[in-house]
C-alpha atoms as a PDB file:
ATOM      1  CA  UNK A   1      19.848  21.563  20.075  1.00  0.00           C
ATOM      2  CA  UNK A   2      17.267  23.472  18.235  1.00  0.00           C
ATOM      3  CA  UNK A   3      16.278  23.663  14.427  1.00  0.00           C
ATOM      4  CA  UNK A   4      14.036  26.313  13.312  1.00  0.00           C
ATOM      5  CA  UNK A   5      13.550  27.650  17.307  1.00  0.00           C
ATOM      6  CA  UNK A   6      12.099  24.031  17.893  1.00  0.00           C
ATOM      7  CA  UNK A   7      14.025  22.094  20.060  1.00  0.00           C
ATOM      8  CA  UNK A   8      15.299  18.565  18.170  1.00  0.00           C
ATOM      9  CA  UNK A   9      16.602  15.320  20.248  1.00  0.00           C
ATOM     10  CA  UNK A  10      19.282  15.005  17.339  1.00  0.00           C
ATOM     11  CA  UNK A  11      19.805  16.208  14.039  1.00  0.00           C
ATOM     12  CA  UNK A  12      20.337  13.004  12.543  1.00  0.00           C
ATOM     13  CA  UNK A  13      17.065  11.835  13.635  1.00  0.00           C
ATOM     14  CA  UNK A  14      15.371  15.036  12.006  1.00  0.00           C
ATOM     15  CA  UNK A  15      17.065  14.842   9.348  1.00  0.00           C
ATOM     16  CA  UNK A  16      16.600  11.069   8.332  1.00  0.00           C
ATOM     17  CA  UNK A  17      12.853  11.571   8.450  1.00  0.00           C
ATOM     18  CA  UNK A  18      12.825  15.005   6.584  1.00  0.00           C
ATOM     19  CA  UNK A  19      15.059  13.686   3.535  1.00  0.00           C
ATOM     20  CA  UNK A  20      12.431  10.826   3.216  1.00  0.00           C
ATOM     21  CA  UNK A  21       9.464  13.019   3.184  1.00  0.00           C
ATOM     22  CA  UNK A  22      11.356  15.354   0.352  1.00  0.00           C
ATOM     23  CA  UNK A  23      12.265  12.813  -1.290  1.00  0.00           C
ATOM     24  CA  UNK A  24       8.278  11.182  -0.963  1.00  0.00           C
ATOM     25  CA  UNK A  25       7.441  14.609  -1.754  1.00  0.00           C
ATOM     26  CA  UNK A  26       9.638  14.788  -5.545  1.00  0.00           C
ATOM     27  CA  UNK A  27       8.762  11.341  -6.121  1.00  0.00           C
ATOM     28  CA  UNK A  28       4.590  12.005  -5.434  1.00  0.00           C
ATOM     29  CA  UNK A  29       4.268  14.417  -8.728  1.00  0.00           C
ATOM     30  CA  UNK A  30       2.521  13.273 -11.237  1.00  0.00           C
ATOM     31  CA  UNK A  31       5.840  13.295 -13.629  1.00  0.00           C
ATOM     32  CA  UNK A  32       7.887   9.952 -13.492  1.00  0.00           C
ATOM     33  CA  UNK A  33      11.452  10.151 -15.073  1.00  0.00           C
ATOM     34  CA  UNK A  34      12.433   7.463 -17.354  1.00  0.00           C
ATOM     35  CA  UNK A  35      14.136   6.459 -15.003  1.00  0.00           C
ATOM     36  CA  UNK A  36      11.701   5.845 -12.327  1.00  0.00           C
ATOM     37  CA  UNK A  37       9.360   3.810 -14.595  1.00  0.00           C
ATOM     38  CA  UNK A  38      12.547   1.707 -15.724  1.00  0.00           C
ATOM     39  CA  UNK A  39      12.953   0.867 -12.066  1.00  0.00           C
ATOM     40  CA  UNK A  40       9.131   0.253 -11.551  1.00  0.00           C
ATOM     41  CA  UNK A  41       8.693  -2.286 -15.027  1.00  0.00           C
ATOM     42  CA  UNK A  42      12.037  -4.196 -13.725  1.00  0.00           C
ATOM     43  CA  UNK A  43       9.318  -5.612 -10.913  1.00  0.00           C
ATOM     44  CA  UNK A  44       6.365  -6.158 -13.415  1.00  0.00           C
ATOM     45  CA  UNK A  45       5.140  -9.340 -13.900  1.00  0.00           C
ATOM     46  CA  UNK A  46       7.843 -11.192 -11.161  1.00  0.00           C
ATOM     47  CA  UNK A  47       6.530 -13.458  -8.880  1.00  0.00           C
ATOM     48  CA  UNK A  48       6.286 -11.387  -5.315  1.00  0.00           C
ATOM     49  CA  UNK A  49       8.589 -11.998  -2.393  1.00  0.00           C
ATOM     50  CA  UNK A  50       7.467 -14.605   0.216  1.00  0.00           C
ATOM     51  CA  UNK A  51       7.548 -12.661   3.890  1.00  0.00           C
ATOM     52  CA  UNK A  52       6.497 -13.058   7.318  1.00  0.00           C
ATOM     53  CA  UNK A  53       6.029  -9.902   9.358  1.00  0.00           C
ATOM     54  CA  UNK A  54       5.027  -8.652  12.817  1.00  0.00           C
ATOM     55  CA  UNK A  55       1.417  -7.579  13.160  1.00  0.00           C
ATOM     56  CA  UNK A  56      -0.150  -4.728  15.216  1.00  0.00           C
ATOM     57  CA  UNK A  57      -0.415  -8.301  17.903  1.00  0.00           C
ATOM     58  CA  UNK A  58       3.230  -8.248  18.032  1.00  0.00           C
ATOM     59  CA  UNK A  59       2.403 -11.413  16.468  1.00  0.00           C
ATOM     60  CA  UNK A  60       3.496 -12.961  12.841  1.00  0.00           C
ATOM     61  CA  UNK A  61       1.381 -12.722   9.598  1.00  0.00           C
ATOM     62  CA  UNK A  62       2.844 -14.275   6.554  1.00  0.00           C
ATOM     63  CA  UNK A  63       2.621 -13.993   3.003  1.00  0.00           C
ATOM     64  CA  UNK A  64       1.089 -16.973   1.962  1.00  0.00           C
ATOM     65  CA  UNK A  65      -2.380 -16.420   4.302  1.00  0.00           C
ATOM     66  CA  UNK A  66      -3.220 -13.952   1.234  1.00  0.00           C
ATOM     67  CA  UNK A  67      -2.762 -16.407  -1.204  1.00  0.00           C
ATOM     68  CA  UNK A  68      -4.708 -16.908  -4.178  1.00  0.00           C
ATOM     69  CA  UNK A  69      -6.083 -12.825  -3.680  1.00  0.00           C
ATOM     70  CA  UNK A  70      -5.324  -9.671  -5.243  1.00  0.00           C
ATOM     71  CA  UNK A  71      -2.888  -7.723  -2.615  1.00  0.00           C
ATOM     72  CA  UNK A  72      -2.294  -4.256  -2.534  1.00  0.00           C
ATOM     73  CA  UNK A  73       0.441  -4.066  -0.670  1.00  0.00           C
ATOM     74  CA  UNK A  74       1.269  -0.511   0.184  1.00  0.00           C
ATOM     75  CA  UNK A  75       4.724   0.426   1.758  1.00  0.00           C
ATOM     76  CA  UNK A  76       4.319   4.004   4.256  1.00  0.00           C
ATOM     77  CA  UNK A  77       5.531   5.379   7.399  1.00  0.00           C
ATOM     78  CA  UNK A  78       3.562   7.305   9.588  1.00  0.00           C
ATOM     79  CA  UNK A  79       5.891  10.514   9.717  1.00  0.00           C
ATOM     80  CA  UNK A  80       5.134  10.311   5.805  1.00  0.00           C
ATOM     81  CA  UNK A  81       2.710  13.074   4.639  1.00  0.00           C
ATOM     82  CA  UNK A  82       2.119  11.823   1.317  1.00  0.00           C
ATOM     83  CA  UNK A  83       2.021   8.350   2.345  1.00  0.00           C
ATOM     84  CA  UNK A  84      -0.789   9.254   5.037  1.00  0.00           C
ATOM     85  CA  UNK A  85      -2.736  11.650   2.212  1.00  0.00           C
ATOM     86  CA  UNK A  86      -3.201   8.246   0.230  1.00  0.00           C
ATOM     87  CA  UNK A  87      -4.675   6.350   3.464  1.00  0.00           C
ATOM     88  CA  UNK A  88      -8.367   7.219   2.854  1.00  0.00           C
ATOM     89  CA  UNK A  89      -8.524   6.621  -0.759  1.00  0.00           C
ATOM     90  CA  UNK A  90      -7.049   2.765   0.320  1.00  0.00           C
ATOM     91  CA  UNK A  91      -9.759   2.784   2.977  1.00  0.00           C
ATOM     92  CA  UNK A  92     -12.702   3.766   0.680  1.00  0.00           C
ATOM     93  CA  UNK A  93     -11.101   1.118  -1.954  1.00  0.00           C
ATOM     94  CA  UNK A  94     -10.511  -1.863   0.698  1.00  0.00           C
ATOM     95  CA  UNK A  95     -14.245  -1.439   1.806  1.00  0.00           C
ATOM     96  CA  UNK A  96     -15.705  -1.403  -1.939  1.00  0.00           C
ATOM     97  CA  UNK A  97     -13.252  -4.753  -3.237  1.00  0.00           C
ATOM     98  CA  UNK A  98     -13.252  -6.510   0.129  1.00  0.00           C
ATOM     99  CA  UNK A  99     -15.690  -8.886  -1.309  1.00  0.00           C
ATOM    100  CA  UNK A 100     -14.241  -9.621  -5.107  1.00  0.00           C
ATOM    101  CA  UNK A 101     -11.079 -11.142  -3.407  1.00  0.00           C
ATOM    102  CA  UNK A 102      -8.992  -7.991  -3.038  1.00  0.00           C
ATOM    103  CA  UNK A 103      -7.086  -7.084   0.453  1.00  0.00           C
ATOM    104  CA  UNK A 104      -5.101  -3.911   1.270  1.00  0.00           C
ATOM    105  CA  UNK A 105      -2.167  -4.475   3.491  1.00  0.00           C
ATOM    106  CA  UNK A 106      -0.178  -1.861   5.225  1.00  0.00           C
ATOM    107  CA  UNK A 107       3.486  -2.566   5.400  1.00  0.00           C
ATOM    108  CA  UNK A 108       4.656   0.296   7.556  1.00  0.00           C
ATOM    109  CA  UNK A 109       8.452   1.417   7.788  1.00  0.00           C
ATOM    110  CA  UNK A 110       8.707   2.826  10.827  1.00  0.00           C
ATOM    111  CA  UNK A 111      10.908   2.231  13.469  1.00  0.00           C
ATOM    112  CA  UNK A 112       8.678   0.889  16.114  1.00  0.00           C
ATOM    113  CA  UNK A 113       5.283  -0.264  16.302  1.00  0.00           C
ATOM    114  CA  UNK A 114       4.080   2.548  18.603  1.00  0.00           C
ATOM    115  CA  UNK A 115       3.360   4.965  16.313  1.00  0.00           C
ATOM    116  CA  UNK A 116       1.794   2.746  13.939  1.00  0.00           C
ATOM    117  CA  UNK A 117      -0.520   1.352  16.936  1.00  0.00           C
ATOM    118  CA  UNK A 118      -1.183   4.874  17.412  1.00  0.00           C
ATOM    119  CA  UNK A 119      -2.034   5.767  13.973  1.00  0.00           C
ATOM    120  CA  UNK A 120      -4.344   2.717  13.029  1.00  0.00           C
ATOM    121  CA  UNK A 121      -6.156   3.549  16.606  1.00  0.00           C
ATOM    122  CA  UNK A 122      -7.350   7.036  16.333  1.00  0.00           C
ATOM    123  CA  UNK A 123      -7.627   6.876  11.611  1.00  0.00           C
ATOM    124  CA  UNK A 124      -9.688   3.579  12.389  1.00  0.00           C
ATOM    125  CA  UNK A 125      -8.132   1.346   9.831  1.00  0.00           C
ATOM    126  CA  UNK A 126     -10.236  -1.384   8.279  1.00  0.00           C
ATOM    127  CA  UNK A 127      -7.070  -3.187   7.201  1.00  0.00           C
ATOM    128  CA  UNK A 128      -4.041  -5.001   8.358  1.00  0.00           C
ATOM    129  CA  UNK A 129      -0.930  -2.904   9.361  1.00  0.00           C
ATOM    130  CA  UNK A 130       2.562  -4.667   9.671  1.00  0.00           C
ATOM    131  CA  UNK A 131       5.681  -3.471  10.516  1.00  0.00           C
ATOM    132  CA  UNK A 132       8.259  -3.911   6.959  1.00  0.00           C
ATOM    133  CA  UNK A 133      12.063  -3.709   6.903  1.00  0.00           C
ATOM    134  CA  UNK A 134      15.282  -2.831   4.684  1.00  0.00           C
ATOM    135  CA  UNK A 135      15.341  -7.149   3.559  1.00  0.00           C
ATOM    136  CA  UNK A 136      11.722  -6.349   2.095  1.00  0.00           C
ATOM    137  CA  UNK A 137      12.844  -3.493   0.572  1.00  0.00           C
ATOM    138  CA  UNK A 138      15.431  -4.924  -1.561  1.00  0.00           C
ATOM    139  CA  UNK A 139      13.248  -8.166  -2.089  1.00  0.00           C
ATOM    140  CA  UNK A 140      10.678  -5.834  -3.468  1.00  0.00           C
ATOM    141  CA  UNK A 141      13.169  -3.864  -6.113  1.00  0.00           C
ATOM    142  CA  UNK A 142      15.582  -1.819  -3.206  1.00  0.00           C
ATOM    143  CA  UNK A 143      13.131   1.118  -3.756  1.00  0.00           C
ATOM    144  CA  UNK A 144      14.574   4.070  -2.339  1.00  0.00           C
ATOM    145  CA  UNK A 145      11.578   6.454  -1.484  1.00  0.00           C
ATOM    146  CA  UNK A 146       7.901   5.752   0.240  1.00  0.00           C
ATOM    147  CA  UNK A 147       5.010   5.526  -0.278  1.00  0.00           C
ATOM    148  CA  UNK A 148       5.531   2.695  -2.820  1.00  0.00           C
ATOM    149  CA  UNK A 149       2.322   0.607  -3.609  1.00  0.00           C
ATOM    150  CA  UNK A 150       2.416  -3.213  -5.043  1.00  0.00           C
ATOM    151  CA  UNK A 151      -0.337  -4.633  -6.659  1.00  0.00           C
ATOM    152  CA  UNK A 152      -0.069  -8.262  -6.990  1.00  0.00           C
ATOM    153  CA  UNK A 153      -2.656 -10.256  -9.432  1.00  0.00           C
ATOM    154  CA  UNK A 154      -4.334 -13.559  -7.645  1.00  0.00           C
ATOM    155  CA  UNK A 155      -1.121 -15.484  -8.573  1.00  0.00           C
ATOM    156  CA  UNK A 156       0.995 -13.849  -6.396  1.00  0.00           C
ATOM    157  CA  UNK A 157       2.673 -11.867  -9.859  1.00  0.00           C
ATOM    158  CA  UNK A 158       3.689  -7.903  -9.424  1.00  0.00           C
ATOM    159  CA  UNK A 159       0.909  -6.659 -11.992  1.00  0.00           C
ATOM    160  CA  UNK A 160       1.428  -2.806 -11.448  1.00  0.00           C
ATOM    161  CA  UNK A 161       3.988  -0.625  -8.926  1.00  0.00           C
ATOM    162  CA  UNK A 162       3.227   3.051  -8.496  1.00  0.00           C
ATOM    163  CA  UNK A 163       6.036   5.208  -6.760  1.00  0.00           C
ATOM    164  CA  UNK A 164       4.492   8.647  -4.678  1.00  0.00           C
ATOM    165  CA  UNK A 165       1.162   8.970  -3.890  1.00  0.00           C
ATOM    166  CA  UNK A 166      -1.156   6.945  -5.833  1.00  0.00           C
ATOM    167  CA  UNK A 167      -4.162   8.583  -7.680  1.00  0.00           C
ATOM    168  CA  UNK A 168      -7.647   6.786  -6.379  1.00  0.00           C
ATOM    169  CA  UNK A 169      -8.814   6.136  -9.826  1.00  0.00           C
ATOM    170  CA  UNK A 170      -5.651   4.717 -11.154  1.00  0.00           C
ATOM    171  CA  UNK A 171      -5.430   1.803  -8.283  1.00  0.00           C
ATOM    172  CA  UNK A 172      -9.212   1.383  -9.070  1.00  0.00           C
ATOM    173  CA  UNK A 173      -8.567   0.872 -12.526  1.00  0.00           C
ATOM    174  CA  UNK A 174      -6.052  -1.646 -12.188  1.00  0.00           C
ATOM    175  CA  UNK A 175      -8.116  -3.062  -9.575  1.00  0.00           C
ATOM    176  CA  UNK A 176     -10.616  -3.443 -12.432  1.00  0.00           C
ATOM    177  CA  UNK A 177      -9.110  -5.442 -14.403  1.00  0.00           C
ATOM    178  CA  UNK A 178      -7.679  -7.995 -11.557  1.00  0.00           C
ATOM    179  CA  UNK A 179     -10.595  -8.114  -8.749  1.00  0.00           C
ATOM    180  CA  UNK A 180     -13.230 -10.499  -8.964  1.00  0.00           C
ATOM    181  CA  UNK A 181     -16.534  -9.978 -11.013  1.00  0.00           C
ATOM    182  CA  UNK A 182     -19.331  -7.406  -8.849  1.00  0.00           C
ATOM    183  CA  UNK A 183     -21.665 -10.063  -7.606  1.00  0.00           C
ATOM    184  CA  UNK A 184     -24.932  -7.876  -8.002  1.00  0.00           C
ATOM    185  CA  UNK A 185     -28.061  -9.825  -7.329  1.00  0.00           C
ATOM    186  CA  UNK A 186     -29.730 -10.691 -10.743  1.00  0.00           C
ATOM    187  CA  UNK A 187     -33.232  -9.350 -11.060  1.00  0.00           C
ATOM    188  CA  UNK A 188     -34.957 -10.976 -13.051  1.00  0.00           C
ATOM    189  CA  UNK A 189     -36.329  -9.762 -16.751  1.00  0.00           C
ATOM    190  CA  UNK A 190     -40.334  -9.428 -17.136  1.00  0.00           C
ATOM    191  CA  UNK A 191     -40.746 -12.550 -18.939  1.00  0.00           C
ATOM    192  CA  UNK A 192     -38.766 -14.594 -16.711  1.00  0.00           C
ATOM    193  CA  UNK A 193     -41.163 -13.454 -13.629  1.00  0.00           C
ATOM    194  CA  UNK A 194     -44.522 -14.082 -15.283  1.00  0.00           C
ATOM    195  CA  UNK A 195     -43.873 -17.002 -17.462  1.00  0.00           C
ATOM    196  CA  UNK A 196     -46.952 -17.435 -20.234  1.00  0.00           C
END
């Protein structure tokens, strides 16, 4: 079968994929419907879902190992262009909190962990992917469209939830507000050096 004079292995397996990214797509603009920010406050302030998921290791990484840090738990796919657009702003942002007690998780929705292996490979991600599913989904609201990014305060509460693509300098300002003080080095005044 072909779509568009590409050949396709199925249409419901193109067509899955496109709908999402549409739907990604709608939901990225900068306009939220009442509706949408109904949704998003109905998560605000609830304690976040325990989980244990598989890790790029095929091995399990669970909830709890983050406790007692900010999380920024993003939810993506890697056939998801807005979700990918977002990637290097999280990048830039896990690098410059990584040390006031913030961590950026991936929690990808794709089908298989190929792709994501793949995809944190060759974009050289500097933080944890793991592979998400429909029961974290609905334990995180039954959001319908990705990217969807969590931000969870260092008691494990759902401080902020942005649906679509999420602006750098909004996360950083909620990030602000929740991250641990910058620990610049002190220097110290004139009168402290030379004592009279």
């Amino acid at each position: 079968m072909s779509l568009f004079g590409l050949p396709t292995r199925s249409p419901i397996r193109f067509a899955y994929p496109l709908a999402c990214l549409l739907i990604g797509m709608i939901l990225g603009t900068p306009q939220r419907s009442a509706l949408q920010a109904a949704e998003n406050n109905t998560q605000i302030g609830k304690r976040a879902p325990e989980w244990e998921l598989v890790n790029l290791e095929a091995g399990k990484t669970h909830s709890n190992q983050f406790k007692g840090k900010v999380q920024v738990l993003n939810f993506w796919a890697t056939w998801c262009p807005p979700c990918r657009a977002e990637i290097p702003h999280f990048k830039e942002l896990a690098d410059a909190y990584k040390e006031r007690n913030v961590v950026f998780l991936g929690i990808s929705l794709d089908q298989s962990l190929g792709p994501v292996k793949r995809f944190h490979r060759t974009e050289k991600m500097n933080y944890p992917l793991l592979m998400g599913h429909g029961d974290l989904v609905q334990a995180f609201g039954g959001f319908s469209a990705i990217p969807q990014t969590f931000v969870l305060d260092s008691e494990g509460r759902i401080h902020k939830q942005f649906s679509g693509l999420v602006q750098k300098k909004d996360l950083q300002e909620v990030l602000e507000k929740l991250a641990q003080p910058d620990k610049k080095p002190s220097i110290p005044s004139h009168k402290d050096a030379f004592p009279l």
